[in-house]
Protein backbone atom coordinates (compact mmCIF):
# COMPACT_ATOMS: atom_id res chain seq x y z
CA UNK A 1 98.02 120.20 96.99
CA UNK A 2 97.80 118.88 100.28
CA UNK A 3 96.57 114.30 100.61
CA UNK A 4 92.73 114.68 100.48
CA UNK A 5 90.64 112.08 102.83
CA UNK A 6 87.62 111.76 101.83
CA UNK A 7 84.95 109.85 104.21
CA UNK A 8 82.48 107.05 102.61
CA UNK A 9 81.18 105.26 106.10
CA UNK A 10 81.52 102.32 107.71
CA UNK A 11 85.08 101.19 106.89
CA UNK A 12 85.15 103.08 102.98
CA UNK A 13 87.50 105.50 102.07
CA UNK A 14 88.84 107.68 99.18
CA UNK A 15 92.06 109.31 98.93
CA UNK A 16 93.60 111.86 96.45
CA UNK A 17 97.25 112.21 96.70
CA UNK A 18 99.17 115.37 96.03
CA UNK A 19 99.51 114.44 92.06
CA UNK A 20 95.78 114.28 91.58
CA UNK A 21 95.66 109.77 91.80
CA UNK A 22 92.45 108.72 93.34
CA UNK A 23 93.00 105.84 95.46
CA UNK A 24 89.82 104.03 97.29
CA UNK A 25 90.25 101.78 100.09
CA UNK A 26 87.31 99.26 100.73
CA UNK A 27 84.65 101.44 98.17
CA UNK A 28 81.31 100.32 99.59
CA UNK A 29 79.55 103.58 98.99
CA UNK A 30 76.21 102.36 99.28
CA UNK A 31 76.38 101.25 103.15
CA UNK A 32 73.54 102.73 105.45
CA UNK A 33 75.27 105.57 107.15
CA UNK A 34 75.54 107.38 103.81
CA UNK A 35 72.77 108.62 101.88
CA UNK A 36 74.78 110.01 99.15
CA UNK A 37 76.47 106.64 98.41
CA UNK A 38 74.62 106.17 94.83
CA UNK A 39 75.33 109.65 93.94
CA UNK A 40 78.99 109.34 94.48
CA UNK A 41 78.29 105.73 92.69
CA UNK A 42 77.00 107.30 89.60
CA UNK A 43 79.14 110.39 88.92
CA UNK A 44 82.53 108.49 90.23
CA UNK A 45 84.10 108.46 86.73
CA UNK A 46 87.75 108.36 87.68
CA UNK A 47 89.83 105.87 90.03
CA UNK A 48 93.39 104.63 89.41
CA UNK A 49 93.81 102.37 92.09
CA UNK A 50 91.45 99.96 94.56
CA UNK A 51 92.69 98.58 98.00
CA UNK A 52 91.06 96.23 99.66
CA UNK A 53 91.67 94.59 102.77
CA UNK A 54 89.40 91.19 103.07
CA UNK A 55 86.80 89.36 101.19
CA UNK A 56 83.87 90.49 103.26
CA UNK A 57 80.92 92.12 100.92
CA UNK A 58 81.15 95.44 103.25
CA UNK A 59 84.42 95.63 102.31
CA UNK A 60 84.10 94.59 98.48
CA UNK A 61 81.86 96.69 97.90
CA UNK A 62 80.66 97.99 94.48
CA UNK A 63 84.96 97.47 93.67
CA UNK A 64 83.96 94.96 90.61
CA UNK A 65 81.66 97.76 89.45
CA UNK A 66 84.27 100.83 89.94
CA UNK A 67 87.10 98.96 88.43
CA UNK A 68 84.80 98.08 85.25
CA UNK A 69 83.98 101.84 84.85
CA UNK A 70 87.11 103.25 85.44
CA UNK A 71 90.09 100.92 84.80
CA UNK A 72 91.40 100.78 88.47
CA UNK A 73 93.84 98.70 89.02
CA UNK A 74 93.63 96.20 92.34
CA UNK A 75 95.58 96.21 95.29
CA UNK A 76 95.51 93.62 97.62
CA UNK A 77 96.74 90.48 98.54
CA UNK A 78 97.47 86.82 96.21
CA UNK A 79 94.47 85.23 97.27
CA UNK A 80 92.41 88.11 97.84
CA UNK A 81 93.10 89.24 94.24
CA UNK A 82 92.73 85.75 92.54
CA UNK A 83 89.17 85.29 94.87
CA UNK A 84 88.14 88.84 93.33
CA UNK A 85 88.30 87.45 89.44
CA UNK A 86 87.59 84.09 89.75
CA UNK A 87 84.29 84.57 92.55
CA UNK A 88 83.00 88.27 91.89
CA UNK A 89 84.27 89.47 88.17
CA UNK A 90 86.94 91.59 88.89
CA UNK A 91 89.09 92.23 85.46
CA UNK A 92 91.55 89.75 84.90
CA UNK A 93 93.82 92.42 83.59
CA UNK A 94 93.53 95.05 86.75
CA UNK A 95 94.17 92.59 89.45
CA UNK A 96 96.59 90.22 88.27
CA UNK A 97 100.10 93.13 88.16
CA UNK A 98 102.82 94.09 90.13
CA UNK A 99 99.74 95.66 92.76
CA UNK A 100 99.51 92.05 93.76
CA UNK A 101 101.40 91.13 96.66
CA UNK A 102 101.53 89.88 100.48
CA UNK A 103 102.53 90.46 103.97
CA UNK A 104 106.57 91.50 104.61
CA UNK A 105 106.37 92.68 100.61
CA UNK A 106 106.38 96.53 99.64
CA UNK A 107 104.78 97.53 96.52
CA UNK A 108 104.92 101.03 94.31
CA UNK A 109 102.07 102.24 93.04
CA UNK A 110 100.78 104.96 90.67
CA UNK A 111 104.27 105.87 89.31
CA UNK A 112 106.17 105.75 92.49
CA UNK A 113 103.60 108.39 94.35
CA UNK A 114 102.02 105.72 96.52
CA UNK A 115 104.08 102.65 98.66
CA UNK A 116 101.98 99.98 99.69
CA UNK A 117 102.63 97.33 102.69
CA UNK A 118 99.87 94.74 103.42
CA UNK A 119 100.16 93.81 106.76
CA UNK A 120 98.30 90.99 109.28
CA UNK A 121 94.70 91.52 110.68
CA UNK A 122 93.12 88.84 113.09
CA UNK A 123 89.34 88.46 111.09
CA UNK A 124 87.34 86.04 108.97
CA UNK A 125 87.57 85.82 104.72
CA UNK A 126 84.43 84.51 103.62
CA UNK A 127 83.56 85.56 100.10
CA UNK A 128 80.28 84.59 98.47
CA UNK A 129 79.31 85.50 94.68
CA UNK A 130 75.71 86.18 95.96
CA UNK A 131 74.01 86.28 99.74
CA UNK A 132 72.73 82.54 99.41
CA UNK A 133 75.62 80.60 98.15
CA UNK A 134 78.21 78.86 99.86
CA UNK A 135 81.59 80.58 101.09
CA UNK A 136 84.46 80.59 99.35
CA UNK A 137 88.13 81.61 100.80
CA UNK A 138 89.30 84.62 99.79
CA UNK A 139 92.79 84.87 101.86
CA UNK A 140 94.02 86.08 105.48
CA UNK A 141 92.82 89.21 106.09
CA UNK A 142 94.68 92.53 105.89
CA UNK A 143 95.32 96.15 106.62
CA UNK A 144 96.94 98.43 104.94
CA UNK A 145 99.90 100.75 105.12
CA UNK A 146 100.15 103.73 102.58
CA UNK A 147 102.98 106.20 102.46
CA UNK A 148 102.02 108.85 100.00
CA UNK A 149 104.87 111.22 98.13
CA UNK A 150 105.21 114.38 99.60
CA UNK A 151 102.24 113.33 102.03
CA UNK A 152 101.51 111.61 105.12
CA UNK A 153 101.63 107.52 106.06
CA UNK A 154 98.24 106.01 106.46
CA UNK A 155 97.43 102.57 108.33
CA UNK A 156 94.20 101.72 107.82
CA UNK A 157 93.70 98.45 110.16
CA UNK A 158 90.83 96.60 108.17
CA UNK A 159 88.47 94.70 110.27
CA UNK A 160 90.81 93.29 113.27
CA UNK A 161 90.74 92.48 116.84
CA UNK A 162 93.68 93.80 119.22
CA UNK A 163 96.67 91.18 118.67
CA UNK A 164 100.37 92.50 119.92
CA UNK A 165 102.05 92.71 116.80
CA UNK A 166 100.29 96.25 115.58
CA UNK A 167 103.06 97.25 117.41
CA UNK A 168 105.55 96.51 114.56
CA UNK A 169 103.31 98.01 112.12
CA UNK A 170 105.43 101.41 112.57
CA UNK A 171 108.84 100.43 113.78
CA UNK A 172 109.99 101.09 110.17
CA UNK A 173 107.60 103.61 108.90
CA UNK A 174 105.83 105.56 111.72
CA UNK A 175 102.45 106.51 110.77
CA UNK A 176 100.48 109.75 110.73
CA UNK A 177 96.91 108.77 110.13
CA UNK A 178 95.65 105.74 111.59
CA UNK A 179 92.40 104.44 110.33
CA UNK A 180 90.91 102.12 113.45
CA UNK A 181 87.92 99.78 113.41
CA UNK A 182 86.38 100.60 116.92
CA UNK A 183 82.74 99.26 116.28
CA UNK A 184 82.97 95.73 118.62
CA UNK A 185 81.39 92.78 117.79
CA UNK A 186 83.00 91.86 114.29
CA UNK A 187 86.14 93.70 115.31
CA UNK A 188 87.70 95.40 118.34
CA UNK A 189 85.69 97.61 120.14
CA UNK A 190 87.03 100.89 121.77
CA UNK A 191 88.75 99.76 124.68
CA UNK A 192 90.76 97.42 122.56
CA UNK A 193 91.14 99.78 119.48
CA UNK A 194 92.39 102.36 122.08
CA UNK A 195 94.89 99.83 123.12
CA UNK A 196 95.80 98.83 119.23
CA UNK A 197 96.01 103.02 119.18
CA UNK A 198 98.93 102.93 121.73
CA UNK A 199 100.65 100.26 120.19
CA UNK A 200 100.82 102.08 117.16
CA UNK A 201 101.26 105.14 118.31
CA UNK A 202 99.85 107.31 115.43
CA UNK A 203 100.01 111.38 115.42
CA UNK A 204 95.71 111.21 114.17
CA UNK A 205 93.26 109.00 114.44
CA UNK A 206 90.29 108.22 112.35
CA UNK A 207 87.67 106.08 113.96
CA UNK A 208 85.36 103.49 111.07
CA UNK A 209 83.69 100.59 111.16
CA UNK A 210 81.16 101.67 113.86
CA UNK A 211 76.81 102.65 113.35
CA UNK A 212 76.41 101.05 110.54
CA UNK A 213 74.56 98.01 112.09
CA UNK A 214 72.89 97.84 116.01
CA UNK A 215 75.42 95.34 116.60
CA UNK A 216 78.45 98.02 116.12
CA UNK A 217 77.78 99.47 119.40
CA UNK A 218 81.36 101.50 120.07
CA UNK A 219 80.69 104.99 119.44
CA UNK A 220 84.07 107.76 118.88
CA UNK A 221 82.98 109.19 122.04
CA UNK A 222 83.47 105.73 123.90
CA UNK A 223 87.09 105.55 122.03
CA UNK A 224 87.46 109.40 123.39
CA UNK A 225 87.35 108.60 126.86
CA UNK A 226 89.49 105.05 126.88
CA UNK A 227 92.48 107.48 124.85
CA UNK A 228 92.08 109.75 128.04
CA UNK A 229 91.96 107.33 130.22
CA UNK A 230 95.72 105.98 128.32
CA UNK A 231 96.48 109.33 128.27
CA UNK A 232 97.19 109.01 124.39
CA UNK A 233 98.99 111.90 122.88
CA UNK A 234 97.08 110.68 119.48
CA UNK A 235 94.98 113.35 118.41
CA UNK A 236 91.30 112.06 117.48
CA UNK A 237 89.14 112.90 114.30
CA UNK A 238 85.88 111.77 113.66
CA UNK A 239 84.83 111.96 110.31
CA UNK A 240 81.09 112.43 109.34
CA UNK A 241 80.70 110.25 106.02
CA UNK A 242 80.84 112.45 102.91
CA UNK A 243 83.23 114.77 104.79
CA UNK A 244 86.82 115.83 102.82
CA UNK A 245 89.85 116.82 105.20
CA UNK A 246 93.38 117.38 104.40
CA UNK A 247 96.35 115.24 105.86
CA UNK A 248 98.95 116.49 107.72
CA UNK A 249 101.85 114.53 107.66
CA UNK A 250 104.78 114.54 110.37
């Protein structure tokens, strides 16, 4: 079976690999661009692992909830993790393993089908237990690199600006699928995500974290016409939330 990519909005993804492992990468299904988040909420009865790449509540998610259903185990970084159990209630015994890491580390994951490298993203890491309380720190901010067996490489940038170092992200492992914030405001907008695209130099593109709010104002089509511009040989794929599509890999 071919990587599966499944599409949950805003920056929310889920991913089943070749063997069947569910992986979800920054699970808020309920966001406003999908109105078939609480559905997927309700009949999601099976997850074996949970990436996440900041601290941020449109990030978290309903995580705590999943992993209390369904055992998933947490991937992320030190701080992250320890902010998850200690501020939100994430079990102690899913995201305190060998899934726990930081940046320059490489982790294996779900019996050697999935690597894992947590790399730098230039954003905030607020966490806060409830919408009135005060902050807490929940670690620097991430993305995420996954290299699946048999499968593609995924780099899924979390919420970032442009900074020059995305470059490295594949000098060791070049990636097929990049995942890029393109919204603006919080994060990069499309000119800059269209530069962060040519530093990377992925074969796809996926373009998230944009509509959600009227601040995200970068729309694909904006991020369409700054890769021509580049002339980008990346190819672009804009993903309509709820939508499945297979990964090629190189």
């Amino acid at each position: 079976m071919a990587t599966q990519l499944i599409y949950y909005g805003h920056a929310g993804f889920k991913l089943i690999t070749p063997a069947g492992k569910i992986v979800l990468i920054d699970p808020w299904l309920k966001n406003p661009t999908w109105e078939s988040g609480e559905e997927e909420l309700k009949n999601l009865t099976r997850v074996d692992l949970i990436c996440l790449t900041h601290g941020h509540s449109d990030h978290v998610g309903e995580s705590v909830e999943i992993a209390k259903k369904t055992k998933a185990k947490l991937l992320a970084t030190y701080d992250l993790a320890a902010a998850m159990r200690t501020v939100l209630g994430y079990p102690a015994e899913l995201a305190d393993s060998e899934l726990i890491g930081h940046f320059g580390g490489e982790m294996s994951a779900l019996d050697g089908e999935v690597t894992a490298r947590l790399v730098p993203a230039w954003h905030g890491t607020a966490m806060m237990s409830k919408e009135d309380s005060a902050p807490i720190y929940s670690g620097t901010p991430s993305g995420i690199v996954l290299s699946i067996r048999s499968g593609p490489t995924l780099y899924h940038t979390g919420d970032t600006d442009l900074f020059s170092d995305m470059a490295l992200v594949s000098r060791s492992t070049p990636i097929d699928w990049m995942l890029v914030c393109m919204g603006g405001h919080f994060t990069m907008g499309p000119s800059r995500a269209a530069d962060a695209i040519e530093f990377v130099k992925p074969r796809f593109v996926v373009p998230m974290h944009f509509g959600t709010f009227p601040l995200l104002k970068g729309t694909p089509e904006m991020l369409a016409e700054e890769l021509k511009k580049r002339g980008s040989q990346a190819q672009l794929r804009v993903m309509k939330p709820g939508e499945t599509i297979s990964l090629a890999a190189a």
